[in-house]
Protein backbone atom coordinates (compact mmCIF):
# COMPACT_ATOMS: atom_id res chain seq x y z
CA UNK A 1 50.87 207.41 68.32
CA UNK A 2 51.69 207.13 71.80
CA UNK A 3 55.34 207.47 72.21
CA UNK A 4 57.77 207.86 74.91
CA UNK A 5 60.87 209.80 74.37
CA UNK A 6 63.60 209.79 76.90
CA UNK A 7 66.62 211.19 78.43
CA UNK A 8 70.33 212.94 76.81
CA UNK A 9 72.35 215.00 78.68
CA UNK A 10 71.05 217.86 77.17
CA UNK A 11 67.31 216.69 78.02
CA UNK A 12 68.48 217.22 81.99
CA UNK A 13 69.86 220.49 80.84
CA UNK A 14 73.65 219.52 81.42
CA UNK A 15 74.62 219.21 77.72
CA UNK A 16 78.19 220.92 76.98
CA UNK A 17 79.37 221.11 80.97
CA UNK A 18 81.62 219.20 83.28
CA UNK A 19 79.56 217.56 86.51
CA UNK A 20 81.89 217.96 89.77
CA UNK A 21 83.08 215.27 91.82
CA UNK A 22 81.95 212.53 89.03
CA UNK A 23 83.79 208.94 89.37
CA UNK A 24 87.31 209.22 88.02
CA UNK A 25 87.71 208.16 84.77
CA UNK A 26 90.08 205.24 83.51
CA UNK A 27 90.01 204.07 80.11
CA UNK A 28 92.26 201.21 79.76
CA UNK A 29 90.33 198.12 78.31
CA UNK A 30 93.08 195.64 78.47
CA UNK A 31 93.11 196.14 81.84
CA UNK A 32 89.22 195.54 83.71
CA UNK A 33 89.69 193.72 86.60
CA UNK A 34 86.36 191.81 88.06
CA UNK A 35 86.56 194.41 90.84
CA UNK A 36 86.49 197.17 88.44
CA UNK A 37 83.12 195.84 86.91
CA UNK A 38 81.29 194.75 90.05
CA UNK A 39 82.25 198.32 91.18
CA UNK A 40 80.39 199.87 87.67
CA UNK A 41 77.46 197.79 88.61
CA UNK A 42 77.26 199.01 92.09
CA UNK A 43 77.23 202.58 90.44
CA UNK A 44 74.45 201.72 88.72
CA UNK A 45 72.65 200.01 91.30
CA UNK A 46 73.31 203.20 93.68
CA UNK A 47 71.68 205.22 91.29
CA UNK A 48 68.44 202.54 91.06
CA UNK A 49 68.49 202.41 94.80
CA UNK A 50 68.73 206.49 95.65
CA UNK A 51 65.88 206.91 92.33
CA UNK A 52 63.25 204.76 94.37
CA UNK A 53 63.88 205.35 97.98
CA UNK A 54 63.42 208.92 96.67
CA UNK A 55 60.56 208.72 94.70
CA UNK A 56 58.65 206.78 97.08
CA UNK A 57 59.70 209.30 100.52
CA UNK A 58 57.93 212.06 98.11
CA UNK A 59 54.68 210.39 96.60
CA UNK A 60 52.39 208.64 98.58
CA UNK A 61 49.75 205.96 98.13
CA UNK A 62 47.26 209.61 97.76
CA UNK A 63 49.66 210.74 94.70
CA UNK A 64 49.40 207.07 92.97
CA UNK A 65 45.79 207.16 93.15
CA UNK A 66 45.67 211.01 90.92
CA UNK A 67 47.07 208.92 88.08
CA UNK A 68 46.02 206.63 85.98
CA UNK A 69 48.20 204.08 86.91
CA UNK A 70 47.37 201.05 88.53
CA UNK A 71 46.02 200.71 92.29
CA UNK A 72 49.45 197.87 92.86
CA UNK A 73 51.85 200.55 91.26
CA UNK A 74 53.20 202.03 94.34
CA UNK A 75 53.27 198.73 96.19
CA UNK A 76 55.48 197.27 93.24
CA UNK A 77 57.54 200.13 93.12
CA UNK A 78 58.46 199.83 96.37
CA UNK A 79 58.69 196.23 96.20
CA UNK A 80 61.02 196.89 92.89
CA UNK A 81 62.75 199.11 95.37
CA UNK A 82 63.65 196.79 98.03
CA UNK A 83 65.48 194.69 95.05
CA UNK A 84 68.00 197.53 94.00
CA UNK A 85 68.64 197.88 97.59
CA UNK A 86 69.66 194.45 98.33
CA UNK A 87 71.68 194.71 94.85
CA UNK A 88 73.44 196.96 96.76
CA UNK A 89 74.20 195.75 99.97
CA UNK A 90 75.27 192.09 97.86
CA UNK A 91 78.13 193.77 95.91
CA UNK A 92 78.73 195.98 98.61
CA UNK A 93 79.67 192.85 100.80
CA UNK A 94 81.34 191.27 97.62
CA UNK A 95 83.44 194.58 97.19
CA UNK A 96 84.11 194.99 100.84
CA UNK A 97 86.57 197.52 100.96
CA UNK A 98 86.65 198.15 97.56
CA UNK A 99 83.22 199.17 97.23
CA UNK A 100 82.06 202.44 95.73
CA UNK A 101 79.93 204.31 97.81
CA UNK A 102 76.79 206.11 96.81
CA UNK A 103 76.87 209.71 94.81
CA UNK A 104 74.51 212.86 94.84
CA UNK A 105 71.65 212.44 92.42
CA UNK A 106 68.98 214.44 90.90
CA UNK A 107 66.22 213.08 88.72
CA UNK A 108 63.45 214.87 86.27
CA UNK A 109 60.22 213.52 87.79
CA UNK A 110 58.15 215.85 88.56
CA UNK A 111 54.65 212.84 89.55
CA UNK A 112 54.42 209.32 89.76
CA UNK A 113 53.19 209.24 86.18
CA UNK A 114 56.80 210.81 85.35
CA UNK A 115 59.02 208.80 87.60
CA UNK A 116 56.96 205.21 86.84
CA UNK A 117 57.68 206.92 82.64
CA UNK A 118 61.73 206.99 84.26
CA UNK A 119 62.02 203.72 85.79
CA UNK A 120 60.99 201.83 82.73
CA UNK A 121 63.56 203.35 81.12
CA UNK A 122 66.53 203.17 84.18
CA UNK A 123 65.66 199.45 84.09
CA UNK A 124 65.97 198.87 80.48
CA UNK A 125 69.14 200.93 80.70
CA UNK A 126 70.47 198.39 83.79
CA UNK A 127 69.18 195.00 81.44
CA UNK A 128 71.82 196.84 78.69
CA UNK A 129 74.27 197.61 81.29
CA UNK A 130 74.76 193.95 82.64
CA UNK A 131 74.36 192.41 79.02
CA UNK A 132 76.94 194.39 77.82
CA UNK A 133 79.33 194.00 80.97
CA UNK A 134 78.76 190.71 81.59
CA UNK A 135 81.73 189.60 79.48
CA UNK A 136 84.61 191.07 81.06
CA UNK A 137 83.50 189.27 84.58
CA UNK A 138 86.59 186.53 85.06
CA UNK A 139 85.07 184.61 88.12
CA UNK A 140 82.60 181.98 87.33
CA UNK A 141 80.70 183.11 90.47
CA UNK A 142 80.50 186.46 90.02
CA UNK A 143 78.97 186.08 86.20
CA UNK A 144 76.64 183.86 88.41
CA UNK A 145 75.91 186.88 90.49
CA UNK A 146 75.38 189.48 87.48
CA UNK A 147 72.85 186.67 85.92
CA UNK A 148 70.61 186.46 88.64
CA UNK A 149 70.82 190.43 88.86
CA UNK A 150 70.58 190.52 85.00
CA UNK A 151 67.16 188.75 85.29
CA UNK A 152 66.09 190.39 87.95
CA UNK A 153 66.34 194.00 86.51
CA UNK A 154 64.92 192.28 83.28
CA UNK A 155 61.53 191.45 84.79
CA UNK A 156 61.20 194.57 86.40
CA UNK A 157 61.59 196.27 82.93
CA UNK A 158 59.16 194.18 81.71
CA UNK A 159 56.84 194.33 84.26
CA UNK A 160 57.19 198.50 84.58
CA UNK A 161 56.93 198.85 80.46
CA UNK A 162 53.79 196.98 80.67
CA UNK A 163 51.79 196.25 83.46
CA UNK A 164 52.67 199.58 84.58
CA UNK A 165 52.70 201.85 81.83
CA UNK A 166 50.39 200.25 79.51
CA UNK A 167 53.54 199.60 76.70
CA UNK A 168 54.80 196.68 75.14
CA UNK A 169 56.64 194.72 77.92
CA UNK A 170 59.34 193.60 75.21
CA UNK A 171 61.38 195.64 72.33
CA UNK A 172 61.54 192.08 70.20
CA UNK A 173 63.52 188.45 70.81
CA UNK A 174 66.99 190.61 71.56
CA UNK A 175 68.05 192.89 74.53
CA UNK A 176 70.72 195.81 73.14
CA UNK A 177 74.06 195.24 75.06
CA UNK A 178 75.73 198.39 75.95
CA UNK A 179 79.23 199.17 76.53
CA UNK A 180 80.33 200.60 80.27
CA UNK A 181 80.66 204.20 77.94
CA UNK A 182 77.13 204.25 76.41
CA UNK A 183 75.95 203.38 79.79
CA UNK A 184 77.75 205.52 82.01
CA UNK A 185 77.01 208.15 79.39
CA UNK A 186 73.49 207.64 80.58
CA UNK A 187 73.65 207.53 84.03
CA UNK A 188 75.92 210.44 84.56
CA UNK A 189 73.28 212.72 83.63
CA UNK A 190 71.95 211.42 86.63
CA UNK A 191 74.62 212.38 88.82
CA UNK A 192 75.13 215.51 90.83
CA UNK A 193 78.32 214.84 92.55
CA UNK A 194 80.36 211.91 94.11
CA UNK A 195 82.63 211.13 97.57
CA UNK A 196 86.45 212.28 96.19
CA UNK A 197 87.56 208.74 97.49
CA UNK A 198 85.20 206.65 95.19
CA UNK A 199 87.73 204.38 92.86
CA UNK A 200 88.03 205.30 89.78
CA UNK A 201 85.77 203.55 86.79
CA UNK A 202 87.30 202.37 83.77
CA UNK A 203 84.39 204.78 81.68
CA UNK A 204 83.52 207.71 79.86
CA UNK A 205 80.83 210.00 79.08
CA UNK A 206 80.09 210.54 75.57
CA UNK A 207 78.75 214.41 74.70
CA UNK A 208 75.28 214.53 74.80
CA UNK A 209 72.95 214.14 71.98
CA UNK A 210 69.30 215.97 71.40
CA UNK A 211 66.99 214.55 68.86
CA UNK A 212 63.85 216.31 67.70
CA UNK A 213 61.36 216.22 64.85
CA UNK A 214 59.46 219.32 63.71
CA UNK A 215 60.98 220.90 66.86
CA UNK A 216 59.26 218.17 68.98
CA UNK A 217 60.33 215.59 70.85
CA UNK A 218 56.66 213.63 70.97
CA UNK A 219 56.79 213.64 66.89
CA UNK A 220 59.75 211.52 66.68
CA UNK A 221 58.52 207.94 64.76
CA UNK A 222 59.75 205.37 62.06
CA UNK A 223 60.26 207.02 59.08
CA UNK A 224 60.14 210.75 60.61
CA UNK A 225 62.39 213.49 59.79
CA UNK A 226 64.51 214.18 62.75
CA UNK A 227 66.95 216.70 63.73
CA UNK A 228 70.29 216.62 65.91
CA UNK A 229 72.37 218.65 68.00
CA UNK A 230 75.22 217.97 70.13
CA UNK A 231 78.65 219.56 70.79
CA UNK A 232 81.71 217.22 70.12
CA UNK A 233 84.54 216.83 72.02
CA UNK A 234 86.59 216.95 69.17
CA UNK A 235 85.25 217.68 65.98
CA UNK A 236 85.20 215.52 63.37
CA UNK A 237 87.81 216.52 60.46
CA UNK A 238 86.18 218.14 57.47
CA UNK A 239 84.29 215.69 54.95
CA UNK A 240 84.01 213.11 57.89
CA UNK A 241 80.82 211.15 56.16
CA UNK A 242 78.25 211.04 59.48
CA UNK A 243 75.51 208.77 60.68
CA UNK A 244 73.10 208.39 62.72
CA UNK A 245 73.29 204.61 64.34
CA UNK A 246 70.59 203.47 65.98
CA UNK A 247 70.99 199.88 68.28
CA UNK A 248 68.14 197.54 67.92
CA UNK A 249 68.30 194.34 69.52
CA UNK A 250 71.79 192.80 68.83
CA UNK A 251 71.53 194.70 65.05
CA UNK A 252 72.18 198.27 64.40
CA UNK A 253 70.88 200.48 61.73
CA UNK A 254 71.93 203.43 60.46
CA UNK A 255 71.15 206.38 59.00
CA UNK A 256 72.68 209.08 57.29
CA UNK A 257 73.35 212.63 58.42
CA UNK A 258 72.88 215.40 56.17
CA UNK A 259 75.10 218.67 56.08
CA UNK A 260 72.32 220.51 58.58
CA UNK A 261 72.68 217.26 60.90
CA UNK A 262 68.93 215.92 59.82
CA UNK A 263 68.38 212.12 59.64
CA UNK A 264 65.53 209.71 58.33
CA UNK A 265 64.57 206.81 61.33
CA UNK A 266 64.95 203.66 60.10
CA UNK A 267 61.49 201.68 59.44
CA UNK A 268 61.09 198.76 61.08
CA UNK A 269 62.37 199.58 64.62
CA UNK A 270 60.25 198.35 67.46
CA UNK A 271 60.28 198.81 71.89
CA UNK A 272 63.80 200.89 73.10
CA UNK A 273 66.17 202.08 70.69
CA UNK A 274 69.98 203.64 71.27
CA UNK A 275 71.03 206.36 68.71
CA UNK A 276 74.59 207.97 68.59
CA UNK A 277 76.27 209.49 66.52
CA UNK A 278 78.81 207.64 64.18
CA UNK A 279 81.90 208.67 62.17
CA UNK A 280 81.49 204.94 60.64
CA UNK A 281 78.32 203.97 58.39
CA UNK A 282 78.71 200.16 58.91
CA UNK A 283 80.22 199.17 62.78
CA UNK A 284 79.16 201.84 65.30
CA UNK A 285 81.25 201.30 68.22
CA UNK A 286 83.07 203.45 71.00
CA UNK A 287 86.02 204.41 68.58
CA UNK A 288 83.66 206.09 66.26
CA UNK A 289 80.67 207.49 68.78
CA UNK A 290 80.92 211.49 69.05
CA UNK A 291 77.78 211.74 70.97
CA UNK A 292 75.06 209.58 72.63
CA UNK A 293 73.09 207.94 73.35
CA UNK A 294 69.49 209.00 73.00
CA UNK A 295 66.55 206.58 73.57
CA UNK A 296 63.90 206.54 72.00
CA UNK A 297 61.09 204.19 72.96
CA UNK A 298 58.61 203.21 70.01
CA UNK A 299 55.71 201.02 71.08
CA UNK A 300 53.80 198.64 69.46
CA UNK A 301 50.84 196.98 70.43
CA UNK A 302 49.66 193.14 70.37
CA UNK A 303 49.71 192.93 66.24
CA UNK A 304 53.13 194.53 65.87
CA UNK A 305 51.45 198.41 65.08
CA UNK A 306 53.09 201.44 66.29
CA UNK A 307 50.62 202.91 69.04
């Protein structure tokens, strides 16, 4: 089966540890503002920005053409490049002087082949991240502006996942909306440090949570036997029932942890799936998450069969 696992804090080897100089933190729901959620999308679209201008400065067209992918890949990616960048500078100008400024980054590729394997993934991350947002935008015109972004970001995924990568271009009819905490969760991993005068985001990062099977992160299918770890901020009291939740399109699934934190995967679950940890079996939201997300990415091919 060709599979693609991906990223947890504790895959960049930051699980359990406090990042320096990370936006401030602000929690209070009630109170999002449209400038407080244009400025979590320019976050994100920092990130995107500094993740292709740097992979492109240190591969060139000679590095594309040691892997298999495409001839077009580097052009696209650059092309895919210019697109965060202009992201950007439009809710930069939107912001004005509100506008969060970039961060210090690091990022696990190590080749093309790695870093075109982390952009499919950033991009379905950013088509969660704007779903999921989307909603707390007051201004007509600014939902305008997170559509055509939204879109945007959505045929890149597409278009990286598989024209790119040779993987379903699609997880199924639904995209998973995120919340600004499973998201940010994400992206922190990403981040080394930040300018002390960046305005605070109303977010925060979940622990981190490691999912293998067999010891093995490549094993992990429907049906498999998989293992967690994480460290909790706060434990959950004794006899606290836990689950694995995994989102899938606008459903989630879940699955039940045993005593040695072991879990079954659903059957049935197609294209980029979210698992966190749950203290609730039948609504998995931010109330209940103690650690996540993971993604896991399970292709499929033409007829529907895992590959």
């Amino acid at each position: 089966m060709k599979y693609l696992f991906i990223l947890s804090f504790a895959a960049l080897g930051v699980a359990g540890r406090a990042l320096p100089g990370l936006p401030k933190l602000r929690r209070d729901v009630s109170t999002f503002t449209d400038v407080d959620i244009l400025n979590y999308a320019l976050t994100l679209e920092h990130l995107e920005n500094a993740f292709y201008s740097g992979a492109l400065a240190a591969f060139n067209q000679s590095a594309f053409d040691e892997t298999e992918l495409p001839d077009s890949a580097r052009g696209r990616f650059a092309q895919i490049g210019q697109h965060e960048k202009q992201h950007v500078e439009l809710l930069s100008t939107v912001l004005g002087s509100n506008a969060t400024k970039p961060c210090n980054y690091t990022f696990p590729y190590t080749d093309p082949q790695s870093f075109a394997a982390l952009s499919q993934v950033l991009e379905g991350v950013g088509v969660s991240a704007y779903t999921g947002a989307a909603k707390f935008l007051k201004t007509n015109g600014y939902l305008e502006v997170a559509a055509s972004i939204l879109s945007t970001e959505a045929r890149h995924a597409s278009f990286v996942a598989g024209a790119l990568n040779n993987q379903s271009p699609w997880s199924g009819a639904f995209d998973v909306p995120l919340t600004l905490d499973q998201v940010y969760s994400l992206a922190a991993s990403f981040i080394v440090s930040c300018p002390a005068d960046n305005p605070p985001l109303p977010v925060k990062a979940f622990p981190a949570l490691n999912v293998t099977s067999n010891g093995l992160l490549v094993a992990i299918s429907p049906g498999s036997n998989i293992k967690v770890s994480y460290t909790p901020a706060t434990p959950a009291p004794g006899g606290t029932t836990l689950c694995l939740a995994f989102y899938t399109g606008l459903d989630v699934k879940f699955a039940p942890l045993t005593a040695d934190h072991t879990a079954v995967v659903p059957a049935n679950l197609t294209g980029t799936v979210y698992g966190v940890v749950s203290t609730n079996c039948t609504k998995a939201d931010d109330t209940s998450i103690i650690a996540g997300p993971f993604i896991f990415v399970f292709d499929f091919d033409e007829n529907g069969n895992y590959q």
